[in-house]
PDB file of N, CA and C in Angstrom:
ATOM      1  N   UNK A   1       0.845  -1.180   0.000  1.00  0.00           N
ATOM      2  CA  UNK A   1       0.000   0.000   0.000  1.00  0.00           C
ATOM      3  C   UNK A   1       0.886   1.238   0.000  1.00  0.00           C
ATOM      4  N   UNK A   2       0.063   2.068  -0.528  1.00  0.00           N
ATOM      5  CA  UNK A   2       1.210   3.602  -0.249  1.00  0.00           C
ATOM      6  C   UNK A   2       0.384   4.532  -0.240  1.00  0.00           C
ATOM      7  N   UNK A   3       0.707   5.363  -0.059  1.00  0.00           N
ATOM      8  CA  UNK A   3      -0.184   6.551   0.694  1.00  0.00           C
ATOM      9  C   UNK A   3       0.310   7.904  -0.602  1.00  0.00           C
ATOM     10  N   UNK A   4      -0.683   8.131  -1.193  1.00  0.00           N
ATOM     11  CA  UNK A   4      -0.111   9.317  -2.007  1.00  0.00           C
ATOM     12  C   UNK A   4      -0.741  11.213  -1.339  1.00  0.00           C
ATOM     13  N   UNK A   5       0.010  11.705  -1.023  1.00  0.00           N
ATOM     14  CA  UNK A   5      -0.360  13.178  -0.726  1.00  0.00           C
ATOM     15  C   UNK A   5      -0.230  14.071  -1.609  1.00  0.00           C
ATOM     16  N   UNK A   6      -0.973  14.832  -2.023  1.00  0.00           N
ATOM     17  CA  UNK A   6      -0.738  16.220  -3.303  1.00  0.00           C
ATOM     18  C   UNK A   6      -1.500  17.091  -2.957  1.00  0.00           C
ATOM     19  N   UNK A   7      -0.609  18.058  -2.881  1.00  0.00           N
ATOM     20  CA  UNK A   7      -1.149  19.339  -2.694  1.00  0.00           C
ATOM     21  C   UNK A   7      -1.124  19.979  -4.292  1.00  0.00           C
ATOM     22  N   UNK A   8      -2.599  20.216  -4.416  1.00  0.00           N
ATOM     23  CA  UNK A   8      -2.998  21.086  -5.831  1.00  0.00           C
ATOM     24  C   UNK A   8      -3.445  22.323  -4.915  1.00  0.00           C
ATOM     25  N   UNK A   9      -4.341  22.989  -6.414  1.00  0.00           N
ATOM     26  CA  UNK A   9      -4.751  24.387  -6.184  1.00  0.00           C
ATOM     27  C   UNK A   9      -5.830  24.343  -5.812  1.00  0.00           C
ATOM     28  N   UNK A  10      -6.697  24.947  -4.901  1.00  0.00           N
ATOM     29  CA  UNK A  10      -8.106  25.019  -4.634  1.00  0.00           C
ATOM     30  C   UNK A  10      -9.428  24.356  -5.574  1.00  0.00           C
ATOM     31  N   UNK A  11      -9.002  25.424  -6.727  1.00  0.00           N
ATOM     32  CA  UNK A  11     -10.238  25.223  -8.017  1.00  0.00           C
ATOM     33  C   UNK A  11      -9.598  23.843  -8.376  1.00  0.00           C
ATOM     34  N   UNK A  12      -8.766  23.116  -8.666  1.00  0.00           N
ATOM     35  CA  UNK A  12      -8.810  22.149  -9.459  1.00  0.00           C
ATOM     36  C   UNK A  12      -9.624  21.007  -8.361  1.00  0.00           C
ATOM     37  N   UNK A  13      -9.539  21.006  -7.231  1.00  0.00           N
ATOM     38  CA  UNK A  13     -10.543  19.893  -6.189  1.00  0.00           C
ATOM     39  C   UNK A  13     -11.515  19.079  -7.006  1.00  0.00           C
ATOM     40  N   UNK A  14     -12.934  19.488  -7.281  1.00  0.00           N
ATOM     41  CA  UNK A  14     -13.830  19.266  -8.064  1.00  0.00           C
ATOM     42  C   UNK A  14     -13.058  18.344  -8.708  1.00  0.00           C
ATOM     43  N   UNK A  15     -12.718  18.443  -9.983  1.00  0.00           N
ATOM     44  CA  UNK A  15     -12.158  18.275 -11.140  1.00  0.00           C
ATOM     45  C   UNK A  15     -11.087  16.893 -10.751  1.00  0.00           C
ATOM     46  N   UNK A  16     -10.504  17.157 -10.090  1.00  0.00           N
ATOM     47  CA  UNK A  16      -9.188  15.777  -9.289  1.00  0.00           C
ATOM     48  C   UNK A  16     -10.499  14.744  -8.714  1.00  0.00           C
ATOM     49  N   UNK A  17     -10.695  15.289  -8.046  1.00  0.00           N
ATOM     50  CA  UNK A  17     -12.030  14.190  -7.428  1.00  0.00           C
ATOM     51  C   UNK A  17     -12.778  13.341  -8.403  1.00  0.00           C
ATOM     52  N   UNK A  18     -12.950  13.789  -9.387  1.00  0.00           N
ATOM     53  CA  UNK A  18     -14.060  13.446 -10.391  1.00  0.00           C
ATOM     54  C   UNK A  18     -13.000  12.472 -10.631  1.00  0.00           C
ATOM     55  N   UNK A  19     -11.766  12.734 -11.111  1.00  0.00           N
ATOM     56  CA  UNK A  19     -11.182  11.867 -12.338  1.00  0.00           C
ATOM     57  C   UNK A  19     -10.278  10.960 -11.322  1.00  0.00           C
ATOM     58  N   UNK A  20     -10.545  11.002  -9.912  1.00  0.00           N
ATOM     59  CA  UNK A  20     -10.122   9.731  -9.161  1.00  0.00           C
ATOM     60  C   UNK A  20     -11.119   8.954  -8.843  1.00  0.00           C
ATOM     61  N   UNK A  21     -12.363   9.499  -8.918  1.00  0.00           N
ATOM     62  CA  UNK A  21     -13.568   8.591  -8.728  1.00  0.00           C
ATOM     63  C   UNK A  21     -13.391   7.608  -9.863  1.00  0.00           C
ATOM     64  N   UNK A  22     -13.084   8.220 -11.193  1.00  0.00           N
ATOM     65  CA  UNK A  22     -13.033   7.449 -11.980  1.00  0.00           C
ATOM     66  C   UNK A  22     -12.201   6.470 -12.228  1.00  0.00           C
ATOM     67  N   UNK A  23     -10.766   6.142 -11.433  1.00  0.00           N
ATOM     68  CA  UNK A  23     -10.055   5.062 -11.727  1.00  0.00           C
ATOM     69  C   UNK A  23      -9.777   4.509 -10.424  1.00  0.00           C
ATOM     70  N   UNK A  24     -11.199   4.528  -9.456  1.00  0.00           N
ATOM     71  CA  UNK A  24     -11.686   3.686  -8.564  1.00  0.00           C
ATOM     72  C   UNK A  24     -11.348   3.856  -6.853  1.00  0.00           C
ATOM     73  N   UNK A  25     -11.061   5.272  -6.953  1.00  0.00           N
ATOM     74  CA  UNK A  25     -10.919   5.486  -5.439  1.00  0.00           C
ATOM     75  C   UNK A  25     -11.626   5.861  -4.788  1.00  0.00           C
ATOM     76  N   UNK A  26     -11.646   5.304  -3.367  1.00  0.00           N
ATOM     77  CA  UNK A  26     -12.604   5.238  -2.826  1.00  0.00           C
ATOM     78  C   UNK A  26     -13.206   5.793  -1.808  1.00  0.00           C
ATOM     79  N   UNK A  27     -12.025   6.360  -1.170  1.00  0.00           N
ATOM     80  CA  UNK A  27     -11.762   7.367   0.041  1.00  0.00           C
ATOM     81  C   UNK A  27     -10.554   8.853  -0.110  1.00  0.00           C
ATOM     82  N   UNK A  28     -11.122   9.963   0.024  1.00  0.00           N
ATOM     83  CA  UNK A  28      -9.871  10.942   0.018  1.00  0.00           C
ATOM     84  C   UNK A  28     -10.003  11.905   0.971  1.00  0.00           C
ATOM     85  N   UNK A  29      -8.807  12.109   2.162  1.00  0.00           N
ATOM     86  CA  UNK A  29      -9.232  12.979   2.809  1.00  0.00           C
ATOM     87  C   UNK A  29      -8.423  14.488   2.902  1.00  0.00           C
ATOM     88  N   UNK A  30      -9.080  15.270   2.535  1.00  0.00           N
ATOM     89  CA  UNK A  30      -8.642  16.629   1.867  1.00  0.00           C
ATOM     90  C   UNK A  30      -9.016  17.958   3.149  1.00  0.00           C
ATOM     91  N   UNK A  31      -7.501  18.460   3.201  1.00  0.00           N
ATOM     92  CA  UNK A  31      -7.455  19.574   3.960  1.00  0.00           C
ATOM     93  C   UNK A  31      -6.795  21.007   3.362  1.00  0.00           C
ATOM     94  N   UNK A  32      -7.862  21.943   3.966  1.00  0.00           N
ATOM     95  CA  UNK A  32      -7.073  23.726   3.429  1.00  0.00           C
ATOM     96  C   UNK A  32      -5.976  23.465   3.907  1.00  0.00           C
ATOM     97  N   UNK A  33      -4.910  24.070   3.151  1.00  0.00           N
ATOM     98  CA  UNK A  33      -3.422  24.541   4.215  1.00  0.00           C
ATOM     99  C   UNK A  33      -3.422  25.600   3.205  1.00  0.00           C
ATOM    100  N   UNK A  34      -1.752  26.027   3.563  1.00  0.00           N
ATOM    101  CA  UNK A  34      -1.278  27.372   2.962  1.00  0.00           C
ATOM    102  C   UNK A  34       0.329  26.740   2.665  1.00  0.00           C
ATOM    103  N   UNK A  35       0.759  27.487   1.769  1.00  0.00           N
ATOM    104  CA  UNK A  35       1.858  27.336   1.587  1.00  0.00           C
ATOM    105  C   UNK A  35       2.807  27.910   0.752  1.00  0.00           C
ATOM    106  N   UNK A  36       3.995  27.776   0.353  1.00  0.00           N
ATOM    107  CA  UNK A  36       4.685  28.632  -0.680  1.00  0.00           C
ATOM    108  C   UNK A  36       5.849  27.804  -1.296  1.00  0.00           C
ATOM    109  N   UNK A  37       6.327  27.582  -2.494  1.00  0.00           N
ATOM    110  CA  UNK A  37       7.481  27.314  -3.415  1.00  0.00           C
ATOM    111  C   UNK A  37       8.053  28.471  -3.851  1.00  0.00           C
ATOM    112  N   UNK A  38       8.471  27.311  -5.062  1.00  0.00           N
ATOM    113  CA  UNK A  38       9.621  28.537  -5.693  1.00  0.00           C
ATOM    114  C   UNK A  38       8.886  29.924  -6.242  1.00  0.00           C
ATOM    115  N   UNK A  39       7.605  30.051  -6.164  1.00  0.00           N
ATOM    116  CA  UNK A  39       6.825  31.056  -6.689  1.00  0.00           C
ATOM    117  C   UNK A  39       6.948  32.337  -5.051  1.00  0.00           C
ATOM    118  N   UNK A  40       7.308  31.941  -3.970  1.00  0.00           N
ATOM    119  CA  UNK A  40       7.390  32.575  -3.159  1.00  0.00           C
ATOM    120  C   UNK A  40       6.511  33.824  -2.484  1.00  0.00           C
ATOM    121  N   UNK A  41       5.089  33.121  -2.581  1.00  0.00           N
ATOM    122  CA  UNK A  41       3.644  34.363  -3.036  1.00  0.00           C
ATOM    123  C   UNK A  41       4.033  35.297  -4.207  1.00  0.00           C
ATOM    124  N   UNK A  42       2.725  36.499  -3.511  1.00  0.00           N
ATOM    125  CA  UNK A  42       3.028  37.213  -4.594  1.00  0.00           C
ATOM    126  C   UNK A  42       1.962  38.355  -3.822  1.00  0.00           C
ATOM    127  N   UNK A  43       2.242  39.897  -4.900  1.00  0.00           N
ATOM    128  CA  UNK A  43       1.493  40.972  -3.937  1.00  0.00           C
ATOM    129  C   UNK A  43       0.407  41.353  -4.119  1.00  0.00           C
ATOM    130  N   UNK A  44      -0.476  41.973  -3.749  1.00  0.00           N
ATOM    131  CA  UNK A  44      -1.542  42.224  -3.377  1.00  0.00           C
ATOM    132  C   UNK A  44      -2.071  43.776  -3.180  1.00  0.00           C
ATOM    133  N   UNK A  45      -2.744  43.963  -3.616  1.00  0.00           N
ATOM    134  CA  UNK A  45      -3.105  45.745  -2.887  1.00  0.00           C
ATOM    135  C   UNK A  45      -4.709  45.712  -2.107  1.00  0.00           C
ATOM    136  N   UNK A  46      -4.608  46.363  -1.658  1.00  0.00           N
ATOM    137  CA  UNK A  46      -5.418  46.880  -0.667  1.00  0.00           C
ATOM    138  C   UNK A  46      -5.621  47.987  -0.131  1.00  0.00           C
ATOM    139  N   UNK A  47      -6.453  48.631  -0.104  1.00  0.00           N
ATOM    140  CA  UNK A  47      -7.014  49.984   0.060  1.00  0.00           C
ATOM    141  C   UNK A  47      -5.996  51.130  -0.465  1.00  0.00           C
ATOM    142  N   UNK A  48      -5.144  50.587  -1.327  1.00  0.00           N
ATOM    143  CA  UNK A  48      -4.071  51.650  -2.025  1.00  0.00           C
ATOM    144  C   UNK A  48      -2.885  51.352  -1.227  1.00  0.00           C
ATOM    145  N   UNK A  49      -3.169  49.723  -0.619  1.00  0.00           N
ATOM    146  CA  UNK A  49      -1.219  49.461  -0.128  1.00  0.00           C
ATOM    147  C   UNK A  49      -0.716  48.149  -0.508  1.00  0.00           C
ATOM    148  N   UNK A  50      -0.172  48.239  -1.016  1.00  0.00           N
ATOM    149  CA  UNK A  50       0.686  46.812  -1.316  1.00  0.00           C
ATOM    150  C   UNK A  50       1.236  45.997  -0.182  1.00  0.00           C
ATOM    151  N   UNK A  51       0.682  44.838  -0.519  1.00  0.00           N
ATOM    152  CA  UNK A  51       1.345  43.727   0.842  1.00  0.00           C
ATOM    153  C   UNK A  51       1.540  42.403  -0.160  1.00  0.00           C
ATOM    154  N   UNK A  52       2.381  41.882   0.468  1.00  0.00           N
ATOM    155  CA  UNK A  52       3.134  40.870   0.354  1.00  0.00           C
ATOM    156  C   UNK A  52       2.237  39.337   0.775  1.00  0.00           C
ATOM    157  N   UNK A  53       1.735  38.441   0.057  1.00  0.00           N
ATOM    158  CA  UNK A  53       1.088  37.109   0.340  1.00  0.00           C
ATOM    159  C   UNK A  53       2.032  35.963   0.264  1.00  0.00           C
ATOM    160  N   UNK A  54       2.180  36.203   1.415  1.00  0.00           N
ATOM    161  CA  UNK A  54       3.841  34.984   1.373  1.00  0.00           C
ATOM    162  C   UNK A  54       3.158  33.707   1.280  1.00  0.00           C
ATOM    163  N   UNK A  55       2.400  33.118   2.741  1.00  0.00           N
ATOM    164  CA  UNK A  55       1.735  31.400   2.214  1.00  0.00           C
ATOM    165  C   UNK A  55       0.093  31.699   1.277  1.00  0.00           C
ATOM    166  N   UNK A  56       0.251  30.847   0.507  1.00  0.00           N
ATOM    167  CA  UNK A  56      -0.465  30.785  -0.776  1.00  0.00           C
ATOM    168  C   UNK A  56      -1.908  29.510  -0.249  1.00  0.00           C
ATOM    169  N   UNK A  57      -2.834  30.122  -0.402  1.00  0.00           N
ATOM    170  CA  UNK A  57      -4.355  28.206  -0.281  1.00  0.00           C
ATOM    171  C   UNK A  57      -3.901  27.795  -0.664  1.00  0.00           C
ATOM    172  N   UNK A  58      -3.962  26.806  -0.591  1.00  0.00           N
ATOM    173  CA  UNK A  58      -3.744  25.653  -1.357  1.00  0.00           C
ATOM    174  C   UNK A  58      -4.945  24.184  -0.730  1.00  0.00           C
ATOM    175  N   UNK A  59      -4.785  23.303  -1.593  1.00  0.00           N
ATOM    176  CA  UNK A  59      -5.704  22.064  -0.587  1.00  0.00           C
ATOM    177  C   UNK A  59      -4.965  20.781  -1.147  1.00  0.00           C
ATOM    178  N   UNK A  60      -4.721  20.269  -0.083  1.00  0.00           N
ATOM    179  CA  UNK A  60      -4.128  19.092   0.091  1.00  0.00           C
ATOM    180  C   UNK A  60      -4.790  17.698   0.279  1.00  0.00           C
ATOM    181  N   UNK A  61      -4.497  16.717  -0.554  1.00  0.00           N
ATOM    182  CA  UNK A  61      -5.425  15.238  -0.426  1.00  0.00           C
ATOM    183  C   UNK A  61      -4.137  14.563   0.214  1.00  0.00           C
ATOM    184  N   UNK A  62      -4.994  13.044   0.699  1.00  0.00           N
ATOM    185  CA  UNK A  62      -4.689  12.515   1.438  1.00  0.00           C
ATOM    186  C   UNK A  62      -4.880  11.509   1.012  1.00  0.00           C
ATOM    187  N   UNK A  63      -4.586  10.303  -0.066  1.00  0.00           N
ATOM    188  CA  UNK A  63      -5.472   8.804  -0.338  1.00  0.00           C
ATOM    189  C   UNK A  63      -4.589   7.892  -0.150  1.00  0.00           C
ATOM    190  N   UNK A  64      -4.479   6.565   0.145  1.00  0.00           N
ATOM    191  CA  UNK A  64      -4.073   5.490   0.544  1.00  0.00           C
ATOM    192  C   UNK A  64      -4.732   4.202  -0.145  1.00  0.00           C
ATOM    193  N   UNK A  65      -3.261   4.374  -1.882  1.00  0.00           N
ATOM    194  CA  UNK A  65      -4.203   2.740  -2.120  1.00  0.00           C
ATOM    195  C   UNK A  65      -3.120   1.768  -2.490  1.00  0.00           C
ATOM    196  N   UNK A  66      -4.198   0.434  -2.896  1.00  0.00           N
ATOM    197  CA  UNK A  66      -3.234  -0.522  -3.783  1.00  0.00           C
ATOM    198  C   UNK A  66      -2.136   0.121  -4.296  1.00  0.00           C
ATOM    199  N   UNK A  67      -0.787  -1.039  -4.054  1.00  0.00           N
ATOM    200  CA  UNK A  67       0.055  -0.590  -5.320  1.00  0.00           C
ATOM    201  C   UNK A  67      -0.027  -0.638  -6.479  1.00  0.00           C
ATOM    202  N   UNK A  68      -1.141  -1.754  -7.097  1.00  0.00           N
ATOM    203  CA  UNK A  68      -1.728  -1.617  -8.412  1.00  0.00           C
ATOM    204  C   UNK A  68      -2.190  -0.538  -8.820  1.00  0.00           C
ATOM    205  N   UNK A  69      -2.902   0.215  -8.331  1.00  0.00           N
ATOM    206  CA  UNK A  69      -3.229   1.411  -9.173  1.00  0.00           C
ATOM    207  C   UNK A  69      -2.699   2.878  -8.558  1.00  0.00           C
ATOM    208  N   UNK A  70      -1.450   2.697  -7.803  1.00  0.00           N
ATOM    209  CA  UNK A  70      -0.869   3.631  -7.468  1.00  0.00           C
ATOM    210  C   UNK A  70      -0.570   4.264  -9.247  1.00  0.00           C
ATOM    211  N   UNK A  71       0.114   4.266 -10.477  1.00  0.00           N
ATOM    212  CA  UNK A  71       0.283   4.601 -11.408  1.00  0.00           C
ATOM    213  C   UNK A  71      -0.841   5.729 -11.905  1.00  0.00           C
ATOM    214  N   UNK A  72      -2.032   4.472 -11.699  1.00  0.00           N
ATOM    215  CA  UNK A  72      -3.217   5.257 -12.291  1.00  0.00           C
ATOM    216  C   UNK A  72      -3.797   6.646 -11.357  1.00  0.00           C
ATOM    217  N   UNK A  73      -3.592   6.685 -10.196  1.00  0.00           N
ATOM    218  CA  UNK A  73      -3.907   7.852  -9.036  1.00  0.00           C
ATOM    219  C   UNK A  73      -3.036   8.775  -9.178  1.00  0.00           C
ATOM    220  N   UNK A  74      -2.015   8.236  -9.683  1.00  0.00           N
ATOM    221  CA  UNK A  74      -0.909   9.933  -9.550  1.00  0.00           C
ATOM    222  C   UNK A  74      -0.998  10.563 -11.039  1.00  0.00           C
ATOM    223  N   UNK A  75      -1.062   9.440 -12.430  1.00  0.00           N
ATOM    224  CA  UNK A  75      -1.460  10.040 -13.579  1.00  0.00           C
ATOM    225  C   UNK A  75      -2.613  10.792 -14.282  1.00  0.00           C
ATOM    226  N   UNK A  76      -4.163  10.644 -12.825  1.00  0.00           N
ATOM    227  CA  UNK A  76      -5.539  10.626 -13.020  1.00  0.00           C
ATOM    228  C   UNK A  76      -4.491  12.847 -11.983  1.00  0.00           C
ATOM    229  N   UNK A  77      -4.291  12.811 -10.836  1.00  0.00           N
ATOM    230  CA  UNK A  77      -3.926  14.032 -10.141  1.00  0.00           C
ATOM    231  C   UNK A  77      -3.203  14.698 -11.071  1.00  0.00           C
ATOM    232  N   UNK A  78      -1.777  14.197 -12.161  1.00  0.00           N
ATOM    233  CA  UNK A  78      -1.204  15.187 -12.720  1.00  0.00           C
ATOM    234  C   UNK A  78      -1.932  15.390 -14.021  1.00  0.00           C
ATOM    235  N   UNK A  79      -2.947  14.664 -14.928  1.00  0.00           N
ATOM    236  CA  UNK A  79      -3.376  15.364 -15.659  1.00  0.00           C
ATOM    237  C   UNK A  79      -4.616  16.233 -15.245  1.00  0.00           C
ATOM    238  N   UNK A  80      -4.855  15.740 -14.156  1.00  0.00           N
ATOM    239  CA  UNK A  80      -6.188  17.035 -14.162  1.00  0.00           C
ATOM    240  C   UNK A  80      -6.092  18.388 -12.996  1.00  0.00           C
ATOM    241  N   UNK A  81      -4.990  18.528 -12.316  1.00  0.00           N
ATOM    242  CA  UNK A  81      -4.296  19.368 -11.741  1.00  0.00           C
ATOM    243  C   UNK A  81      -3.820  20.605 -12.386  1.00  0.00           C
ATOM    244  N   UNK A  82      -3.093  19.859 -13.659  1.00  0.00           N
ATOM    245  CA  UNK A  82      -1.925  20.442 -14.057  1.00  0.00           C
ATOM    246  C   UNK A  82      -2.660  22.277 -14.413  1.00  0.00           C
ATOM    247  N   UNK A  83      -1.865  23.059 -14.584  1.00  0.00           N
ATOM    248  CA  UNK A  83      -2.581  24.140 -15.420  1.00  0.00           C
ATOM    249  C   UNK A  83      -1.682  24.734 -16.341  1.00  0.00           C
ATOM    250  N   UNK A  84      -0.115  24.071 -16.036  1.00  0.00           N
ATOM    251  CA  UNK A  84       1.078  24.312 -16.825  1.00  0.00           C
ATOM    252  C   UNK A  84       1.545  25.895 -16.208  1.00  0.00           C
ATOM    253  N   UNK A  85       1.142  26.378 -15.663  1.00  0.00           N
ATOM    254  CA  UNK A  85       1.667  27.420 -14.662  1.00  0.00           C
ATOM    255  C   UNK A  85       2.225  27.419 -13.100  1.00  0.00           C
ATOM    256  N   UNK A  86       3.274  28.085 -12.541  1.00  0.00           N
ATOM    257  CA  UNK A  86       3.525  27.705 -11.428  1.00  0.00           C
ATOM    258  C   UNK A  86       2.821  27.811 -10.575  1.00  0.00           C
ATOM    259  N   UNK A  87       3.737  26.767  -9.674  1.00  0.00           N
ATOM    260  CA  UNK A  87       2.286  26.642  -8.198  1.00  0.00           C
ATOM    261  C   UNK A  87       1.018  25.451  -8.083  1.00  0.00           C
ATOM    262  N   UNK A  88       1.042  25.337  -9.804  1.00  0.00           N
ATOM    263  CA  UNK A  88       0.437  23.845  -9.428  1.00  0.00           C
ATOM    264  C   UNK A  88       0.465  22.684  -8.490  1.00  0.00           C
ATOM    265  N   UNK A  89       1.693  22.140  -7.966  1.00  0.00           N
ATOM    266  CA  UNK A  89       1.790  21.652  -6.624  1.00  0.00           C
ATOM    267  C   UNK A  89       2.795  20.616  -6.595  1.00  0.00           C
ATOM    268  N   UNK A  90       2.259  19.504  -5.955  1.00  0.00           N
ATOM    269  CA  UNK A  90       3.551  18.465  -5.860  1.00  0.00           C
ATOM    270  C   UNK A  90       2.713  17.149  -5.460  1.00  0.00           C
ATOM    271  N   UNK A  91       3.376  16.045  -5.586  1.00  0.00           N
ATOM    272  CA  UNK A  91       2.772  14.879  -5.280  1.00  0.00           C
ATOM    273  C   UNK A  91       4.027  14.466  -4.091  1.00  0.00           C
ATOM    274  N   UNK A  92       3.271  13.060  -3.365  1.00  0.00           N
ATOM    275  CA  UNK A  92       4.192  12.990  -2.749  1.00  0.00           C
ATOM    276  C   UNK A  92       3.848  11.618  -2.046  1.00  0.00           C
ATOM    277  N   UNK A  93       4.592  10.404  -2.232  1.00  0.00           N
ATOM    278  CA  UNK A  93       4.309   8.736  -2.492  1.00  0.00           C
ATOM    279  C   UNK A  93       5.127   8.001  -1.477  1.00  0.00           C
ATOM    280  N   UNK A  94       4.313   7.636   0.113  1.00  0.00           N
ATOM    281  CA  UNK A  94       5.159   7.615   1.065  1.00  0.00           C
ATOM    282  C   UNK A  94       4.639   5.943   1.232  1.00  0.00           C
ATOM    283  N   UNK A  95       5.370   4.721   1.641  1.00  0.00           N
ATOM    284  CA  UNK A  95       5.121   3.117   1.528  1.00  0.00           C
ATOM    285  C   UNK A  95       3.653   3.462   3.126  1.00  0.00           C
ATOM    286  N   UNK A  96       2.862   2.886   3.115  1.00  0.00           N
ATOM    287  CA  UNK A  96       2.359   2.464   4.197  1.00  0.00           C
ATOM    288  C   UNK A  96       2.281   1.225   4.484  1.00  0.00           C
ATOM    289  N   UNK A  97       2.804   0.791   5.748  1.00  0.00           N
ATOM    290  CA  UNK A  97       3.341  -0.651   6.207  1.00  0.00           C
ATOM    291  C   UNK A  97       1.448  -1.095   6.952  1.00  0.00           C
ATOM    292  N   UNK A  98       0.717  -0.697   7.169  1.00  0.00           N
ATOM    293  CA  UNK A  98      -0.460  -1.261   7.926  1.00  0.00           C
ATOM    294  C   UNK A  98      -1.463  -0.186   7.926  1.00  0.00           C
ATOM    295  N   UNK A  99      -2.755  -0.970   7.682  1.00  0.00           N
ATOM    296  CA  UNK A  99      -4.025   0.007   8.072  1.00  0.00           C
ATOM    297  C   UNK A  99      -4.822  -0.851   8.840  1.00  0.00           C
ATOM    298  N   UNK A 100      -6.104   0.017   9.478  1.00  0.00           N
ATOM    299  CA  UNK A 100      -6.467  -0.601  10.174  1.00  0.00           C
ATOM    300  C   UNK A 100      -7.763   0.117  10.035  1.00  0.00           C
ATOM    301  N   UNK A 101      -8.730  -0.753   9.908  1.00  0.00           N
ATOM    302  CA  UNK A 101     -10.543  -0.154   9.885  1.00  0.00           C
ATOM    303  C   UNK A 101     -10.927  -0.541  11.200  1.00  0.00           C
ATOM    304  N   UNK A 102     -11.280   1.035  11.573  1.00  0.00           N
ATOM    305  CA  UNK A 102     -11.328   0.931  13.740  1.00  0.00           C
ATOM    306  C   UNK A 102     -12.712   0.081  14.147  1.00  0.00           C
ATOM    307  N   UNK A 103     -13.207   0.423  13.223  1.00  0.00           N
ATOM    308  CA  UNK A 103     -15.034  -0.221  13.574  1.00  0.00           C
ATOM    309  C   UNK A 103     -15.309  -1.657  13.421  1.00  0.00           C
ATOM    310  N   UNK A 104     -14.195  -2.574  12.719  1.00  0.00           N
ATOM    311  CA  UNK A 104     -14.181  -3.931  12.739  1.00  0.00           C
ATOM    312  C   UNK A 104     -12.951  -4.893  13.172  1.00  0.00           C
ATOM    313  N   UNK A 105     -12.169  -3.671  13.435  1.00  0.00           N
ATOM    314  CA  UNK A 105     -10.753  -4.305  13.799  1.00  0.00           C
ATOM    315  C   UNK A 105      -9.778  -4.909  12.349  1.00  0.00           C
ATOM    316  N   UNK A 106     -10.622  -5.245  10.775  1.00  0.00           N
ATOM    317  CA  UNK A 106     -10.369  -5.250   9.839  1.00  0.00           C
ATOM    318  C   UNK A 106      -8.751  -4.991   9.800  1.00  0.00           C
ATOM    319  N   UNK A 107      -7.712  -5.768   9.014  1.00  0.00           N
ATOM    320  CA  UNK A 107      -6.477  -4.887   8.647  1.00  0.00           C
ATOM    321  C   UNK A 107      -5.482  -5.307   7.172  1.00  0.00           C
ATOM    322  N   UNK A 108      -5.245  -4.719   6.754  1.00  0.00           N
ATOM    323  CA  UNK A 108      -4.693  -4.568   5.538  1.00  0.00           C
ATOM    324  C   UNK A 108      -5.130  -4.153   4.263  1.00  0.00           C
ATOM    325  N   UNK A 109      -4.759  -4.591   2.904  1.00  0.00           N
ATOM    326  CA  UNK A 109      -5.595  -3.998   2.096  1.00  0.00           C
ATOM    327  C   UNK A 109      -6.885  -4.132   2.029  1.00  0.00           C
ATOM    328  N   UNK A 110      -7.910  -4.744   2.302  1.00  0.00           N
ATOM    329  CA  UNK A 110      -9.361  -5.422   2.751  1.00  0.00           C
ATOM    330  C   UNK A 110      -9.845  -3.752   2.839  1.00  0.00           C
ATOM    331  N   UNK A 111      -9.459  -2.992   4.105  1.00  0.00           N
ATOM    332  CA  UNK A 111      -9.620  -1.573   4.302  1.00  0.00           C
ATOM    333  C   UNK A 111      -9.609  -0.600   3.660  1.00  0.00           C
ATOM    334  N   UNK A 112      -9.284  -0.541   2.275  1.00  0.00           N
ATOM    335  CA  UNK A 112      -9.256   0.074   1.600  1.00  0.00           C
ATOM    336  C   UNK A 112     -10.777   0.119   0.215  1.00  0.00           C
ATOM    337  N   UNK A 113     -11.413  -0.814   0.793  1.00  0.00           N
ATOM    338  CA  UNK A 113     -12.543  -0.842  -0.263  1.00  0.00           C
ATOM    339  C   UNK A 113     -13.936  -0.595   0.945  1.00  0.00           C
TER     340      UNK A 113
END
């Protein structure tokens, strides 16, 4: 199992969701954060003053699947993410050694469907 994390852009959510529903996932758990790369924010005006937006929205998923269709989950996030401009985001593909479904005591891949 492996656990894939990507932080995209807000608006693309919808759109990522859809096209992971479609190559069979089943659970994603998605949080606001903020953050910044090599784009390093960017400025802003306000009432006639310029300020500086250093961490950037962003929203971050959270899914955990088969290694079989690990391929298909990160190729389903970078084509429908992408916008070919910076700041689009990052993926990020960490092994998970055990899961566990709390409500049946359930464990391993079984938990994942």
């Amino acid at each position: 199992m492996k656990k894939v994390e990507a932080i995209i852009k807000p608006f693309k959510l919808e759109e990522v969701k859809g096209a992971l529903s479609k190559v069979g996932v089943q659970g994603i758990t998605v949080s606001e954060v903020k953050g910044f790369g090599r784009q390093k924010g960017h400025k802003e005006l306000y009432r006639g003053a310029e300020y500086m937006v250093e961490f950037l929205p962003k929203v971050k998923l959270e899914i955990v699947v088969q290694d079989a269709v690990l391929e298909a989950v990160v190729k389903a996030i970078v084509d429908t993410a992408s916008t070919g401009r910076i700041g689009d985001g990052k993926i990020f593909i960490l092994p998970v050694e055990e899961a566990i479904r709390i409500r049946t005591g359930e464990t391993g891949e079984s938990v994942l469907s």
